[in-house]
N, C-alpha and C. Protein backbone atom coordinates (compact mmCIF):
# COMPACT_ATOMS: atom_id res chain seq x y z
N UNK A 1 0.85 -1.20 0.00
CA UNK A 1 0.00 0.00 0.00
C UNK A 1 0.88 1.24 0.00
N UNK A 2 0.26 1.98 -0.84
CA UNK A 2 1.35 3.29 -1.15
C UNK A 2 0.80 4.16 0.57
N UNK A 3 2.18 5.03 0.16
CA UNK A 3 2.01 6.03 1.44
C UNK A 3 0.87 6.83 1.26
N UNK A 4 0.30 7.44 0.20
CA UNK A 4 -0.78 8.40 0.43
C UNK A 4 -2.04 7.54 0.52
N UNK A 5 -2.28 6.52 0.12
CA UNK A 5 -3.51 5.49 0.67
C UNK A 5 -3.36 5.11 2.15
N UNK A 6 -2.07 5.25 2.61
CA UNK A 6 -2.29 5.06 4.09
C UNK A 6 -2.44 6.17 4.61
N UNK A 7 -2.09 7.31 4.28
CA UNK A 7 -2.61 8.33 4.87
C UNK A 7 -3.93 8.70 5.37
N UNK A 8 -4.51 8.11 3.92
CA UNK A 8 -6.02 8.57 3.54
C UNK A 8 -6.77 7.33 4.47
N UNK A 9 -6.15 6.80 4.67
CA UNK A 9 -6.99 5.59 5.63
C UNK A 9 -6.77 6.15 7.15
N UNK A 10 -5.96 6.37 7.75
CA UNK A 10 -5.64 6.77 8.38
C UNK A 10 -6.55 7.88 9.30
N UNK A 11 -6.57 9.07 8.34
CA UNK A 11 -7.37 10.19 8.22
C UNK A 11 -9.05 9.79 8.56
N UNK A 12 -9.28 8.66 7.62
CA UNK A 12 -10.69 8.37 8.13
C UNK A 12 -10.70 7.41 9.64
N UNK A 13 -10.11 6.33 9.65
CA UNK A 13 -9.79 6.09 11.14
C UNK A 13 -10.04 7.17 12.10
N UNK A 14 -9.27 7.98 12.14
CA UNK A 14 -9.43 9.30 12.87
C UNK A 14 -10.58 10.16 13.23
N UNK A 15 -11.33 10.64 12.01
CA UNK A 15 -12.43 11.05 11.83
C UNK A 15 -13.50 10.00 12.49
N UNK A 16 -13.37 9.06 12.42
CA UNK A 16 -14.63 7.97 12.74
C UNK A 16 -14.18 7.99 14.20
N UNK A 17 -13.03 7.72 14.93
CA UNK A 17 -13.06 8.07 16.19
C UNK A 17 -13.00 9.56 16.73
N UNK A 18 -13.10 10.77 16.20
CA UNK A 18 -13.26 11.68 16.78
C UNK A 18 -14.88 12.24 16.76
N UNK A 19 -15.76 11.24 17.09
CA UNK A 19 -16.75 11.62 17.28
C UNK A 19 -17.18 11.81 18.82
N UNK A 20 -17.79 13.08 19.49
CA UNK A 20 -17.71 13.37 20.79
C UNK A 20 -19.01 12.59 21.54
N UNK A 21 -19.73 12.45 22.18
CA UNK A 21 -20.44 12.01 23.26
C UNK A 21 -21.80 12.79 23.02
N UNK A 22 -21.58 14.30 23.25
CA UNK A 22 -22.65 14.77 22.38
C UNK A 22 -23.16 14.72 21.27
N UNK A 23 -22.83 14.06 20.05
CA UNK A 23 -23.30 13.55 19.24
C UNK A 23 -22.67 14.40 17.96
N UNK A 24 -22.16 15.59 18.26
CA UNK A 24 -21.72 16.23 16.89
C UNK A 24 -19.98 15.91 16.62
N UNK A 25 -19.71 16.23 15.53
CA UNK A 25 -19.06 15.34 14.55
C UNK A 25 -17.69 16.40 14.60
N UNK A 26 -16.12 16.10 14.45
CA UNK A 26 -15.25 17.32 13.89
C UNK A 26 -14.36 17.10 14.80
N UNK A 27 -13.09 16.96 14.02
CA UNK A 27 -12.03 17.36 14.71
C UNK A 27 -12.05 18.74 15.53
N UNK A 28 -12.44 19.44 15.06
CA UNK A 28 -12.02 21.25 16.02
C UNK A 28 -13.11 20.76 17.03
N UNK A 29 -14.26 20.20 16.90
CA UNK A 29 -15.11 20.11 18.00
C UNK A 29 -14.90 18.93 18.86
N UNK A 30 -14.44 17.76 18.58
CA UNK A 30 -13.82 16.81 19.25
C UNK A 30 -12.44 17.25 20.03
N UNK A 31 -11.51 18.42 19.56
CA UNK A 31 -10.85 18.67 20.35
C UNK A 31 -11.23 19.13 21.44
N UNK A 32 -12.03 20.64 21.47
CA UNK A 32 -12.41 21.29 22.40
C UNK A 32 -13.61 20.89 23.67
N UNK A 33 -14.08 20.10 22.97
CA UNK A 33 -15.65 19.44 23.75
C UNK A 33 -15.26 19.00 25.26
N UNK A 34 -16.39 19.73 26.19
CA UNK A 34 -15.94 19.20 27.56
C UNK A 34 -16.70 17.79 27.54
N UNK A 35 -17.11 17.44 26.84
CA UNK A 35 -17.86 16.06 27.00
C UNK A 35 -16.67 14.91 27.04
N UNK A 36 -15.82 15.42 26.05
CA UNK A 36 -14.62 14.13 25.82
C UNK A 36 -13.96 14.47 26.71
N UNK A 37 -13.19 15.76 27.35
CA UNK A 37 -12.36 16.33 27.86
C UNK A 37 -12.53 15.69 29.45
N UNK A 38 -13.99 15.90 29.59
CA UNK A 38 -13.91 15.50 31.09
C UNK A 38 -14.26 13.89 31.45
N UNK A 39 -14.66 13.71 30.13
CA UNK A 39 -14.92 11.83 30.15
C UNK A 39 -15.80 11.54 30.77
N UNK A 40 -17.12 12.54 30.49
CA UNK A 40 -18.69 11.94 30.99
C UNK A 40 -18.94 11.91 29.73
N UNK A 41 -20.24 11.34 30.26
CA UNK A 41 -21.20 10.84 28.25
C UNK A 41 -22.55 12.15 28.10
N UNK A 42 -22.72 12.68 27.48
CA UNK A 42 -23.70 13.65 27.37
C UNK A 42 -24.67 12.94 26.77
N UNK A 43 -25.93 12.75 27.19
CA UNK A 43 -27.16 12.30 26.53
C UNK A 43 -28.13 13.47 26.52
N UNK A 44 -27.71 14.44 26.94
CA UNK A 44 -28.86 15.96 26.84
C UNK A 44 -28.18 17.15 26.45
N UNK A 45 -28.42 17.16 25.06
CA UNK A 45 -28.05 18.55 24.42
C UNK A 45 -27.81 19.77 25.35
N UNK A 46 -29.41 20.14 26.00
CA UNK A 46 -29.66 21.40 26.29
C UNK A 46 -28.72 21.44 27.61
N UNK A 47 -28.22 20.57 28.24
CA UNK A 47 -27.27 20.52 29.53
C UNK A 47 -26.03 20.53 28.88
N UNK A 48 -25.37 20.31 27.52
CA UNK A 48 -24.31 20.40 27.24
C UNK A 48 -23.52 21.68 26.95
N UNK A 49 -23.15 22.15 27.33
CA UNK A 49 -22.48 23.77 27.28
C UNK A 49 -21.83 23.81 25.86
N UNK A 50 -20.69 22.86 25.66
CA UNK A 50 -19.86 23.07 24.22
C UNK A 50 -20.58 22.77 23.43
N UNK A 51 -21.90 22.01 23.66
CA UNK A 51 -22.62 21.82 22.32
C UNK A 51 -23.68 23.04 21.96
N UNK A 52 -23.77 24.09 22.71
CA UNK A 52 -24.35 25.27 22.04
C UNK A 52 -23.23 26.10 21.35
N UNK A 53 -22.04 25.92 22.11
CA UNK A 53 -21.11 26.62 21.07
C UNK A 53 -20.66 26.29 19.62
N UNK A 54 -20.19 24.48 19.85
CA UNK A 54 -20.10 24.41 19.14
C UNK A 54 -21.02 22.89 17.63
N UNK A 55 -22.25 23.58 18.38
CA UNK A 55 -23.04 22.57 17.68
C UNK A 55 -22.89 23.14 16.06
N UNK A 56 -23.17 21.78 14.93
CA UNK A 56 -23.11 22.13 13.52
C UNK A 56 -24.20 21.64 13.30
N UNK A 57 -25.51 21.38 14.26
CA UNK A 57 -26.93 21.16 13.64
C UNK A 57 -27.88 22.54 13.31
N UNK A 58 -27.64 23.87 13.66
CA UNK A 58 -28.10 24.60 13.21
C UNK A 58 -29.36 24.69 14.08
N UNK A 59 -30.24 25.42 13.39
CA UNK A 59 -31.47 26.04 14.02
C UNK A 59 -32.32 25.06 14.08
N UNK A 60 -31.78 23.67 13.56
CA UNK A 60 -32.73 22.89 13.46
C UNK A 60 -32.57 21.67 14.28
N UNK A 61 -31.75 22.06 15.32
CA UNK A 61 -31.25 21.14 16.55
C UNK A 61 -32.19 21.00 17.41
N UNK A 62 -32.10 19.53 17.74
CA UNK A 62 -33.39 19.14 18.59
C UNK A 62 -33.51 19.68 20.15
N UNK A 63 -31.95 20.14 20.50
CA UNK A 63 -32.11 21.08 22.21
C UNK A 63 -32.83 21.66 22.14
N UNK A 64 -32.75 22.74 20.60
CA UNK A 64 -33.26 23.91 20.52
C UNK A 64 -34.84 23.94 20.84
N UNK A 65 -35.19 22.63 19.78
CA UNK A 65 -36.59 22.36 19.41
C UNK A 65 -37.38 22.42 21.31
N UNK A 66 -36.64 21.60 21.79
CA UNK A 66 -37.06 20.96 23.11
C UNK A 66 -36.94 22.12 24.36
N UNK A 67 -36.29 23.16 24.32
CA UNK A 67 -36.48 24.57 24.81
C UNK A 67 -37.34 25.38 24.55
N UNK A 68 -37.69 25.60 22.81
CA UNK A 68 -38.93 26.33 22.55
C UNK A 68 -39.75 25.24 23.28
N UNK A 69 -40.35 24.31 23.16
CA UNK A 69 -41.32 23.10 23.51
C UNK A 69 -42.09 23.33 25.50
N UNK A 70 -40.49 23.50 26.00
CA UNK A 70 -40.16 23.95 27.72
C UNK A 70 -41.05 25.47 27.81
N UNK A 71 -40.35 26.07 26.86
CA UNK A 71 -40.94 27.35 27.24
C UNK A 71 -42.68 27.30 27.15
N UNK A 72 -42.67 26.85 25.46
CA UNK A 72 -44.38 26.70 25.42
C UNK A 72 -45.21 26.34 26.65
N UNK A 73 -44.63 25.48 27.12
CA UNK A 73 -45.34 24.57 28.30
C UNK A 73 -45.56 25.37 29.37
N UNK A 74 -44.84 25.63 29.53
CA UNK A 74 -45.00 26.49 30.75
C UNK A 74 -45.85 27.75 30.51
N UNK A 75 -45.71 28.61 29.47
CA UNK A 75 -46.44 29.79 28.79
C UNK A 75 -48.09 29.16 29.16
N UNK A 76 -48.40 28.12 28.75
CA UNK A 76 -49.53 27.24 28.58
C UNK A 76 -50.14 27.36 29.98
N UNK A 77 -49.12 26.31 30.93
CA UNK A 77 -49.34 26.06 32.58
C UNK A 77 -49.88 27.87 32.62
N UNK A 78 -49.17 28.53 32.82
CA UNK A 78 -49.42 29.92 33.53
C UNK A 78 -51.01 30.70 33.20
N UNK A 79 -50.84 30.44 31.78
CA UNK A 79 -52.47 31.17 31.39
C UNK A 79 -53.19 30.29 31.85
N UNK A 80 -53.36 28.60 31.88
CA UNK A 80 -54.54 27.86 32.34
C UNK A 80 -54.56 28.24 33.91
N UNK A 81 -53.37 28.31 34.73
CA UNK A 81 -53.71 28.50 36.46
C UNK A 81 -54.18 30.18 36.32
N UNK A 82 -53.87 31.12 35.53
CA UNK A 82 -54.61 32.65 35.84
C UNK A 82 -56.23 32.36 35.13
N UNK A 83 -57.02 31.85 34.22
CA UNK A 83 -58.07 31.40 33.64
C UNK A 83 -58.67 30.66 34.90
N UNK A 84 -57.90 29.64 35.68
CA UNK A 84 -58.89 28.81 36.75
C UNK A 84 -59.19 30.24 37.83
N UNK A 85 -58.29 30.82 37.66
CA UNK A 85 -58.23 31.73 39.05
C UNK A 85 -59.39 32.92 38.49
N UNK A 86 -59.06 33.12 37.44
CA UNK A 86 -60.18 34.31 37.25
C UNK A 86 -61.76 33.50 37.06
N UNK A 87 -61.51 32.24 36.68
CA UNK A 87 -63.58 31.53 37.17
C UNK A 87 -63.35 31.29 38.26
N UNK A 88 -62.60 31.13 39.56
CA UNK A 88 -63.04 30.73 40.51
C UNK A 88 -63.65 32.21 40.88
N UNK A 89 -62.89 33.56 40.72
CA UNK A 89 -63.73 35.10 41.08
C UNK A 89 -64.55 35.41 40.75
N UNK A 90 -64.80 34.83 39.45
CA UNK A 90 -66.33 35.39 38.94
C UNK A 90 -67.19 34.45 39.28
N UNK A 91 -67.06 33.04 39.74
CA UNK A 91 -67.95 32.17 40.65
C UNK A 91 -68.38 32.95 41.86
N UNK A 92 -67.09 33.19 42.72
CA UNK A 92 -67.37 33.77 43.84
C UNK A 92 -68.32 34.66 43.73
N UNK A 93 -68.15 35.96 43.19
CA UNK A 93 -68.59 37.01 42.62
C UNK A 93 -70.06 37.01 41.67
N UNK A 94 -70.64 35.91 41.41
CA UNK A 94 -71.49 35.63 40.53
C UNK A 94 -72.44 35.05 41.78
N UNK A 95 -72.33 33.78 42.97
CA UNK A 95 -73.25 33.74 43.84
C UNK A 95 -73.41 34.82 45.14
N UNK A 96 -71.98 35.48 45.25
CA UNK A 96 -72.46 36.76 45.85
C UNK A 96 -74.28 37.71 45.27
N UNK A 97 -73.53 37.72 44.39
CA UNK A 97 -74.91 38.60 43.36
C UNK A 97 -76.38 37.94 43.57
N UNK A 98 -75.98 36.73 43.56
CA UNK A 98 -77.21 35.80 43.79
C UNK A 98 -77.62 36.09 44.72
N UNK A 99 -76.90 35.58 45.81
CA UNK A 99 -77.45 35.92 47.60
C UNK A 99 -78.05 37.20 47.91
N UNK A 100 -77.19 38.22 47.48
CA UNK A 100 -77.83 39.68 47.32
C UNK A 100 -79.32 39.84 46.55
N UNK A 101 -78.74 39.67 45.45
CA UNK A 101 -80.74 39.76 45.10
C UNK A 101 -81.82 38.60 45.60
N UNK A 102 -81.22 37.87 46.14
CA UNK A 102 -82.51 36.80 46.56
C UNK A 102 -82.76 37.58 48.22
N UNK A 103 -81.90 38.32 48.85
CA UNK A 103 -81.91 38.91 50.03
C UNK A 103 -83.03 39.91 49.68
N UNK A 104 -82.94 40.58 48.91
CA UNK A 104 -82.81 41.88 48.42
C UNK A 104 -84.73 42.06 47.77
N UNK A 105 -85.06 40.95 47.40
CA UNK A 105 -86.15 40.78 47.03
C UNK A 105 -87.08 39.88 47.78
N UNK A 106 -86.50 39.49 49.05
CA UNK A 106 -87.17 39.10 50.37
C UNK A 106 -87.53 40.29 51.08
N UNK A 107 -86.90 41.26 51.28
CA UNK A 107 -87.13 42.17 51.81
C UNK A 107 -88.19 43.27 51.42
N UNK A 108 -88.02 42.95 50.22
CA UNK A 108 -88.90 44.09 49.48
C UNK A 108 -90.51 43.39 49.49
N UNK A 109 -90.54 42.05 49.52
CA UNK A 109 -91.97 41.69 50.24
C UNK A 109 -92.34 41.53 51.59
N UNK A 110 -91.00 41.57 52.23
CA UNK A 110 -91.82 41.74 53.83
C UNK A 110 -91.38 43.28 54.05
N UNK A 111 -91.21 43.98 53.43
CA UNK A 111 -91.48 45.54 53.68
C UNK A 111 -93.07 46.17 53.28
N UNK A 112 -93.83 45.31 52.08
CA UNK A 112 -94.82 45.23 51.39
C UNK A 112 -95.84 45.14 52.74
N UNK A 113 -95.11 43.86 53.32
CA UNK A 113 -96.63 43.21 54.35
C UNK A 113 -96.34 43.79 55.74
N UNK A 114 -95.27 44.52 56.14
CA UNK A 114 -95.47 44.51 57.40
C UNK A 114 -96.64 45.68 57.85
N UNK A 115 -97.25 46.62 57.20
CA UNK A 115 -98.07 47.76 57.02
C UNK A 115 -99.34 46.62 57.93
N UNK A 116 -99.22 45.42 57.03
CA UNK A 116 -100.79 44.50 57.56
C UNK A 116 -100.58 44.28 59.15
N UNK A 117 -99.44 44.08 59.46
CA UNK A 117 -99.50 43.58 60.74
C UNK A 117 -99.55 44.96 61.73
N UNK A 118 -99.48 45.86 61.23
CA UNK A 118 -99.24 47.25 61.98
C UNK A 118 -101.28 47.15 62.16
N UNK A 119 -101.70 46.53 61.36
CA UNK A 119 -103.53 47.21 61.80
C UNK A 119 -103.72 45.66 62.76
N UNK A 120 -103.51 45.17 63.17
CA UNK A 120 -103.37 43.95 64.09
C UNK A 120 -103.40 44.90 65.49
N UNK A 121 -102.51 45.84 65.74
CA UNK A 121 -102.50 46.34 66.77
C UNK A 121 -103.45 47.63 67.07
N UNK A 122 -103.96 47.69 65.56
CA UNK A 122 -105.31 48.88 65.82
C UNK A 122 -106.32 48.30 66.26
N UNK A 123 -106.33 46.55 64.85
CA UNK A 123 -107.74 46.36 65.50
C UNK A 123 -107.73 45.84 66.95
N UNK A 124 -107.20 45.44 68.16
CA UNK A 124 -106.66 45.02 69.25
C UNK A 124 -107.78 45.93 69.80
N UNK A 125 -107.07 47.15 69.89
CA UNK A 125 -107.69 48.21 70.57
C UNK A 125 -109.16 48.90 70.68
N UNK A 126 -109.99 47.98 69.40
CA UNK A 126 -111.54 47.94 69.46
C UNK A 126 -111.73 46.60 69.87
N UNK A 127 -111.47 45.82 69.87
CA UNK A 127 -112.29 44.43 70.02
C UNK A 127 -112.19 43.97 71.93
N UNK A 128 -113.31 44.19 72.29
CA UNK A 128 -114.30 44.39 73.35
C UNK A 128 -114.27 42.68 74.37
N UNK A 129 -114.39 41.62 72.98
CA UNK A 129 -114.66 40.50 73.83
C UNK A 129 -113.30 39.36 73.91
N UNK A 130 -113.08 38.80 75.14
CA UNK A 130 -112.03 38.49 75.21
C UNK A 130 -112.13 37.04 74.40
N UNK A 131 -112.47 36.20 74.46
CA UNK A 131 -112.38 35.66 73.31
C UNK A 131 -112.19 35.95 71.81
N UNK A 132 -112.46 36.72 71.16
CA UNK A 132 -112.31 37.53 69.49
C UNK A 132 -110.86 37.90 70.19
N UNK A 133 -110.82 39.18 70.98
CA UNK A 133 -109.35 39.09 71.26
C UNK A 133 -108.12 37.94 71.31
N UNK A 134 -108.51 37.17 72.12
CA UNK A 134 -107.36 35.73 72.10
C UNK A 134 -107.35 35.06 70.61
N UNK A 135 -108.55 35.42 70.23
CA UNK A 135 -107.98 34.52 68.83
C UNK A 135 -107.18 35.42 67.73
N UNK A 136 -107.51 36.76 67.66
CA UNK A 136 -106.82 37.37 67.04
C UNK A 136 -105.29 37.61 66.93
N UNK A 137 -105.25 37.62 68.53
CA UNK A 137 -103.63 37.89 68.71
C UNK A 137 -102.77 36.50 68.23
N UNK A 138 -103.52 34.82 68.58
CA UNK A 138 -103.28 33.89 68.38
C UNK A 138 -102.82 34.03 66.69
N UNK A 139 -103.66 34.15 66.16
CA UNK A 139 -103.00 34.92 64.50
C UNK A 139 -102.16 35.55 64.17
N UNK A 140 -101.98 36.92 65.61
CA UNK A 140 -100.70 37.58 64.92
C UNK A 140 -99.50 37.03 65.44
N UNK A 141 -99.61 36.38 66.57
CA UNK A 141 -98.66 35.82 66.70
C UNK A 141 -97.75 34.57 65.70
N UNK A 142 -98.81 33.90 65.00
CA UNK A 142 -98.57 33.04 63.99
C UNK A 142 -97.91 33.47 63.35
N UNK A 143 -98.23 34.59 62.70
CA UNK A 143 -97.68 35.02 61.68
C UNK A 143 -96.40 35.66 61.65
N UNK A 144 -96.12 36.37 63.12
CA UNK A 144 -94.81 36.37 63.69
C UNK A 144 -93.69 35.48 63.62
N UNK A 145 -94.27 34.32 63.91
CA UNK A 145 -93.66 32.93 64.12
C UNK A 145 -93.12 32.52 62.60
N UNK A 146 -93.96 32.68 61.85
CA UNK A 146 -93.37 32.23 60.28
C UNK A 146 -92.72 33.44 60.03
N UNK A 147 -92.84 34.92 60.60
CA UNK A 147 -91.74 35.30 59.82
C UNK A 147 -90.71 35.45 60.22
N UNK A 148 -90.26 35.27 61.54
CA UNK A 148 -89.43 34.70 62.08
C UNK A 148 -88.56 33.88 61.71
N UNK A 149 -88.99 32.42 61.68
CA UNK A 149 -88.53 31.32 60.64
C UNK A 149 -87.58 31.86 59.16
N UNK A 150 -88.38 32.85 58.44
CA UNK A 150 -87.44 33.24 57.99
C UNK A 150 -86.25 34.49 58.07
N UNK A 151 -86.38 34.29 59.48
CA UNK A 151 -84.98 35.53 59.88
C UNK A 151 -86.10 37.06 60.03
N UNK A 152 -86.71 37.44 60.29
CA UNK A 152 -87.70 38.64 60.55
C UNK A 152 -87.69 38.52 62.34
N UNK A 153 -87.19 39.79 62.63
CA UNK A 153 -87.11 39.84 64.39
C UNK A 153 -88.21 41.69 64.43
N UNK A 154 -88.55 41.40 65.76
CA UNK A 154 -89.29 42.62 66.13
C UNK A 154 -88.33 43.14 66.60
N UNK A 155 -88.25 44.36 66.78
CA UNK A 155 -86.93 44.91 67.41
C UNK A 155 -87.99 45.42 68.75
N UNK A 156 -87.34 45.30 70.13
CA UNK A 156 -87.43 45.47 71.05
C UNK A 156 -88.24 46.49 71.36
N UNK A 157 -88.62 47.48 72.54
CA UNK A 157 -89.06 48.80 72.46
C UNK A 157 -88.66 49.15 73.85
N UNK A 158 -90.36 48.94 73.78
CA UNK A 158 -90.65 49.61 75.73
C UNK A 158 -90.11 49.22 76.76
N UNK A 159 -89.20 50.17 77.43
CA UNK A 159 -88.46 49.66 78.86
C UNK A 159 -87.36 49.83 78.46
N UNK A 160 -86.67 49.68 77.06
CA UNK A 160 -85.50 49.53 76.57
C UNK A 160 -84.88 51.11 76.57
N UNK A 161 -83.61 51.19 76.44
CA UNK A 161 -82.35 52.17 76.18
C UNK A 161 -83.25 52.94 75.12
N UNK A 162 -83.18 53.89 74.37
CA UNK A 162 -83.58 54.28 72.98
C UNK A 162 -81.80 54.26 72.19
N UNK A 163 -82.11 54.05 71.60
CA UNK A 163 -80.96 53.29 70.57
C UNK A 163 -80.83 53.95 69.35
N UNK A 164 -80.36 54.78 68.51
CA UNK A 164 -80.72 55.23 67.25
C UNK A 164 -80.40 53.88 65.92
N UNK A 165 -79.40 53.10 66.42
CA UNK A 165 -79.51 52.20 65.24
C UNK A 165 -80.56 51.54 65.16
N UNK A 166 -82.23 51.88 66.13
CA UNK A 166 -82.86 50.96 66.11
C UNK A 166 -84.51 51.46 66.28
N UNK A 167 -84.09 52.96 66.68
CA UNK A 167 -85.28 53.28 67.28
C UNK A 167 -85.43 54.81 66.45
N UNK A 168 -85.98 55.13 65.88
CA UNK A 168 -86.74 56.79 65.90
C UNK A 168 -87.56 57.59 66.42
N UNK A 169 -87.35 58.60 67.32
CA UNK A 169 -88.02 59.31 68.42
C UNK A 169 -89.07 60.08 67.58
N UNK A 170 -90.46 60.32 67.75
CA UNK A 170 -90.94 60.76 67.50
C UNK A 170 -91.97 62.03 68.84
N UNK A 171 -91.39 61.59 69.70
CA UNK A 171 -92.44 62.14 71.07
C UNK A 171 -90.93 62.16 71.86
N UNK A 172 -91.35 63.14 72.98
CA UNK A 172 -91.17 62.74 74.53
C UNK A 172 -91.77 63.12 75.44
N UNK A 173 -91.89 62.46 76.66
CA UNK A 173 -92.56 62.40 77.94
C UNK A 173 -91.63 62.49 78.75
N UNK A 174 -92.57 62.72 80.13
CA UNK A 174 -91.82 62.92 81.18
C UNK A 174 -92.12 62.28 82.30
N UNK A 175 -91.21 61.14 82.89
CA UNK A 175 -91.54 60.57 84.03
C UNK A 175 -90.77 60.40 84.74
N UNK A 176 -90.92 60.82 86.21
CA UNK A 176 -89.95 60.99 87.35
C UNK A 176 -89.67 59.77 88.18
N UNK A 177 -89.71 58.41 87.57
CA UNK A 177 -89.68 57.39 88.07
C UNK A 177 -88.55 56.71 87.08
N UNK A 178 -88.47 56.94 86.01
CA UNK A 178 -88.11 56.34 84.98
C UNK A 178 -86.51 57.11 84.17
N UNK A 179 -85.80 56.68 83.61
CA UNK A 179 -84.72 56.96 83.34
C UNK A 179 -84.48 57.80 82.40
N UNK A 180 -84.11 59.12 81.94
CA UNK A 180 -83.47 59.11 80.84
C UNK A 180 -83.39 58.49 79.77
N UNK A 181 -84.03 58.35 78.39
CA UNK A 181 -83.94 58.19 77.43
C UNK A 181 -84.89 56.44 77.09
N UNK A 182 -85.12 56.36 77.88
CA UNK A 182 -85.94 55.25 78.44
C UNK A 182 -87.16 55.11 77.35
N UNK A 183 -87.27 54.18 76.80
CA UNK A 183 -88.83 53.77 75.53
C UNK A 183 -89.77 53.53 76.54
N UNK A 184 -91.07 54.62 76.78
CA UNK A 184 -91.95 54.36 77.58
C UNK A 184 -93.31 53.81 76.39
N UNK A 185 -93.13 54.37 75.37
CA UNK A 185 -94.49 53.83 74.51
C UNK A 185 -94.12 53.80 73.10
N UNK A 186 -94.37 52.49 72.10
CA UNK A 186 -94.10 52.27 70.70
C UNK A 186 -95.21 52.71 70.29
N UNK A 187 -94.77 53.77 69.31
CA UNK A 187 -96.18 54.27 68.36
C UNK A 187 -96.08 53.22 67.09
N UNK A 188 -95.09 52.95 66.47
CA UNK A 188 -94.96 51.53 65.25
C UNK A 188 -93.97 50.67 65.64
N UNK A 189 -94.38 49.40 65.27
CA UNK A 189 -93.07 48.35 65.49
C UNK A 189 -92.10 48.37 64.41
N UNK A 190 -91.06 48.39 64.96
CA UNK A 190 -89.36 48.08 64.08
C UNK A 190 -89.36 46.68 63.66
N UNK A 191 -88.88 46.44 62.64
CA UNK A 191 -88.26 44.75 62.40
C UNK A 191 -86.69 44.92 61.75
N UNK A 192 -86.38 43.84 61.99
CA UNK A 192 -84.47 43.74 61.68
C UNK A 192 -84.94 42.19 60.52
N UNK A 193 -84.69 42.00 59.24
CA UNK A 193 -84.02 40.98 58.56
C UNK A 193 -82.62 40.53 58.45
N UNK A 194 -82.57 39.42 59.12
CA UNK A 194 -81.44 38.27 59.16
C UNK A 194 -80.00 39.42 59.52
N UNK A 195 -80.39 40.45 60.73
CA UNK A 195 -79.94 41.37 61.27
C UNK A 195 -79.47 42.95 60.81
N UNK A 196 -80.06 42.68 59.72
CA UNK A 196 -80.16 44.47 58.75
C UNK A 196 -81.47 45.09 59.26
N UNK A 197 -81.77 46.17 59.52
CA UNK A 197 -82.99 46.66 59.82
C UNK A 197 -83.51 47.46 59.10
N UNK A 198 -84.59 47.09 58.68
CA UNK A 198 -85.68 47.06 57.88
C UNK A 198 -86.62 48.45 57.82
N UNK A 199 -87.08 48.31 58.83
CA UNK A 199 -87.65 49.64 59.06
C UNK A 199 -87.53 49.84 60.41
N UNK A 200 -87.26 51.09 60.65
CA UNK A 200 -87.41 51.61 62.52
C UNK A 200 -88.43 51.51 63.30
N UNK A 201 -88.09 51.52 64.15
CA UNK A 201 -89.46 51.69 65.92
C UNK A 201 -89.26 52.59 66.24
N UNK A 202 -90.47 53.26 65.89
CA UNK A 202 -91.02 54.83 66.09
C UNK A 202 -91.33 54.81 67.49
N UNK A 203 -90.74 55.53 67.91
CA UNK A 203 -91.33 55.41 69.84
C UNK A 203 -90.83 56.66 70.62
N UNK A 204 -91.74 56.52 71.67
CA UNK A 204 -91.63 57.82 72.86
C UNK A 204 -91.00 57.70 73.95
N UNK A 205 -90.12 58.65 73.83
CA UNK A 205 -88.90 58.45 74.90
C UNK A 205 -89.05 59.49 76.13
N UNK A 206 -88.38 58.82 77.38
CA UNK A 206 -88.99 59.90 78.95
C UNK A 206 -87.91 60.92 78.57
N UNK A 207 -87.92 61.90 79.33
CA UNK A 207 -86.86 63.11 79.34
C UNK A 207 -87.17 63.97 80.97
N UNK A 208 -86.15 63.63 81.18
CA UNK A 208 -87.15 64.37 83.03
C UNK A 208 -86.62 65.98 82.81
């Protein structure tokens, strides 16, 4: 075998073993490569340092591919957890609204009826026989009772503190037995819903 056929054999010998660990090909890159240099095996591009320098796959290298891919993913993750987060607020925010107008339109019918129960205590004050009396009150009390049930309270009066979150003065009297600011007589009853108050208790307060 002539000398320049052994050369040329030679040369490829060479080439076929200077292939690096990372997978790309070249003497200049087989020299420099920390993959050979430090005598680990690289099976992951994107962890290989000399192979971004000196990779010869181009833009069309699969690290590359698999970084755009990383990034996507995550781009993805982030909008689906802000999307769950913004329906869980407008859930929140959507049976709020609910509760409010179903509140909101309870009230506006027992604001309607409580006028009826206000002549309960007029008619009281004509009816003569005690029987018609007991049964009447037996009624308003009923009807107390169911509205109760659904969260409807009388607000307190006579004997009590006068209170402005609760009470509106319309009178005062004067009694020398009795306290200062003291509810001696309800001219209308107050009610509170499910502890908002509804309408005030008009009442007459002592003043010595």
């Amino acid at each position: 075998m002539c000398s320049e056929e052994q050369e040329l054999k030679q040369e490829e010998i060479l080439q076929e073993e200077q292939v690096c660990d990372c997978g790309c090909h070249g003497e200049e890159h087989y020299e420099t490569c920390k993959c050979k240099q430090e005598g680990h095996e690289c099976n992951c591009h994107e962890e290989c340092d000399c192979h971004e320098d000196n990779c010869s796959c181009g833009e069309e290298c699969d690290c590359h591919e698999h970084e755009q891919k990383q990034d996507l993913a995550q781009e993805y993750l982030s909008l689906a957890r802000q999307i769950q987060a913004d329906f869980e607020n407008f859930r929140r925010h959507a049976l709020e609204d609910i509760k409010e107008a179903k509140v909101s339109g309870q009230t506006s019918v027992i604001e309607v009826f409580l006028p009826c129960l206000d002549t309960f205590k007029e008619a009281k004050k004509t009816i003569a026989d005690e029987m018609v009396l007991t049964g009447v009150e037996m009624i308003e009390n009923k009807i107390l009772d169911a509205l109760k049930s659904l969260g409807v309270e009388k607000i307190t009066s006579i004997g009590e503190v006068y209170n402005p979150h609760f009470h509106d003065v319309i009178a005062v009297m004067q009694d020398s037995e009795k306290d200062n600011d003291v509810i001696l007589e309800e001219y209308q009853a107050g009610y509170t819903f499910k502890g908002k108050v509804i309408r005030h208790a008009k009442v007459i307060v002592n003043q010595k």
